[in-house]
Protein backbone atom coordinates (compact mmCIF):
# COMPACT_ATOMS: atom_id res chain seq x y z
CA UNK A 1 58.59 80.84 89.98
CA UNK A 2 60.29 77.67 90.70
CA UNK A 3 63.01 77.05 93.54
CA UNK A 4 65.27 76.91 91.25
CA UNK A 5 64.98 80.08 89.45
CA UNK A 6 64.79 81.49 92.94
CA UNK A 7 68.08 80.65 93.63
CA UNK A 8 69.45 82.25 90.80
CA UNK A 9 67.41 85.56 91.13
CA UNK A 10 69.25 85.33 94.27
CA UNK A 11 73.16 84.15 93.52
CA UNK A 12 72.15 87.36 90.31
CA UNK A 13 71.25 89.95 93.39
CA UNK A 14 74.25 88.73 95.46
CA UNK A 15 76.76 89.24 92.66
CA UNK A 16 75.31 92.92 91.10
CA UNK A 17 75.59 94.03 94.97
CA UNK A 18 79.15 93.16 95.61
CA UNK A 19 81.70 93.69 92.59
CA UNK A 20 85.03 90.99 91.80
CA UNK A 21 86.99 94.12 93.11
CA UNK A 22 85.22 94.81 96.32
CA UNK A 23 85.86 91.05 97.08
CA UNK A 24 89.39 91.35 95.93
CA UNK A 25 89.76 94.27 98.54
CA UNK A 26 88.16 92.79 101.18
CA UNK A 27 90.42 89.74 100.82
CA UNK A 28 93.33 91.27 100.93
CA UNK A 29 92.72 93.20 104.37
CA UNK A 30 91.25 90.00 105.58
CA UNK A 31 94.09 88.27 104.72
CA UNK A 32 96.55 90.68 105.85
CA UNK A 33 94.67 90.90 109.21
CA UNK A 34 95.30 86.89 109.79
CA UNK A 35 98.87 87.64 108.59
CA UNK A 36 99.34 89.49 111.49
CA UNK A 37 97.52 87.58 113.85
CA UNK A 38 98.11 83.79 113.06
CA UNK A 39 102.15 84.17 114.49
CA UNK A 40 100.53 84.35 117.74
CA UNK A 41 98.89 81.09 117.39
CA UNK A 42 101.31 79.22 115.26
CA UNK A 43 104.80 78.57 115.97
CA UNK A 44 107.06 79.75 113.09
CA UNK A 45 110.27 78.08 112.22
CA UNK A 46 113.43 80.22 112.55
CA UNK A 47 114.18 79.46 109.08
CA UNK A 48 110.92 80.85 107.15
CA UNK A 49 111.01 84.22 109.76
CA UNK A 50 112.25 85.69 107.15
CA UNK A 51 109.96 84.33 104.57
CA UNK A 52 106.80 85.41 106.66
CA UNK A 53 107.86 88.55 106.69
CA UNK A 54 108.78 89.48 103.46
CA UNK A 55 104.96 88.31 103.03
CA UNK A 56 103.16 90.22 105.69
CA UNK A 57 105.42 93.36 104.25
CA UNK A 58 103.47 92.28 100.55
CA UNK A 59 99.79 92.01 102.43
CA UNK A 60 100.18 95.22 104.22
CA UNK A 61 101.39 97.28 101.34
CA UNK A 62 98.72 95.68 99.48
CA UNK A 63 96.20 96.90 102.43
CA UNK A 64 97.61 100.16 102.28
CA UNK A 65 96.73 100.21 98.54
CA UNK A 66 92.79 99.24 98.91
CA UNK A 67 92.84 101.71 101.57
CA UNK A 68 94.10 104.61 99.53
CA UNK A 69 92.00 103.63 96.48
CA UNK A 70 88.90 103.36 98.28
CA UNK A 71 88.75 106.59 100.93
CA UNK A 72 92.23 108.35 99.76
CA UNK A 73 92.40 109.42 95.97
CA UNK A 74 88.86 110.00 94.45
CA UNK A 75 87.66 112.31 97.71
CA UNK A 76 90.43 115.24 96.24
CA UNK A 77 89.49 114.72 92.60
CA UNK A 78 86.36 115.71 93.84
CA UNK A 79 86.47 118.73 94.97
CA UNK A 80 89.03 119.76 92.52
CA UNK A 81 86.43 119.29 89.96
CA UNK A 82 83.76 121.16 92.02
CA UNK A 83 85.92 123.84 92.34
CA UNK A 84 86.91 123.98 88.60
CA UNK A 85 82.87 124.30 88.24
CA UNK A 86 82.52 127.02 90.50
CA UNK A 87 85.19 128.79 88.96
CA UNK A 88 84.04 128.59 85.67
CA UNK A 89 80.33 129.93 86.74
CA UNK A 90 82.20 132.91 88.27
CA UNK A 91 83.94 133.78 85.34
CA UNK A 92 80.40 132.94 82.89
CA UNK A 93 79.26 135.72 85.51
CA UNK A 94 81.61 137.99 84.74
CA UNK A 95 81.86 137.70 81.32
CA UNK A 96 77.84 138.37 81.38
CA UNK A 97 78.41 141.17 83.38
CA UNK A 98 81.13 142.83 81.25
């Protein structure tokens, strides 16, 4: 196997690992993380305050999002499933019983 074909055995591993939408998320708290600290470092004029924070208000919201999709939402769907499963074997039991 040539360097080459190395290379893209390896760019092929690197892109099956991470998805476009784990990058996207990522991004977005990175970004809304240096939203929040860059004002420290950079002097903001008093006439794009406003502007700033219309956009950190966009990047957090967006943060919040990715955070909800990835530990909020699908943990409850879940269990209600595994609890629709149970159920159902209780009442096959029953039924067999009967």
């Amino acid at each position: 196997m040539d360097q080459k074909q190395k290379g893209i055995d390896l760019v092929n591993k690197f892109a099956t690992r991470f998805s476009a939408r784990a990058t996207l998320a990522i991004t977005i708290i990175v970004a809304a993380l240096a939203s929040y600290f860059i004002p420290f470092f950079v002097e903001i004029p008093k006439t794009n305050e406003n502007h700033v924070s219309i956009g950190q208000g966009f990047l957090w919201g967006l943060a919040g999002a990715v955070i909800q999709w990835y530990f909020g939402s699908s943990k409850n769907k879940d269990d209600q499933e595994k609890a629709q499963q149970v159920k159902t074997l209780i009442q096959e039991a029953k039924d067999n019983v009967s």
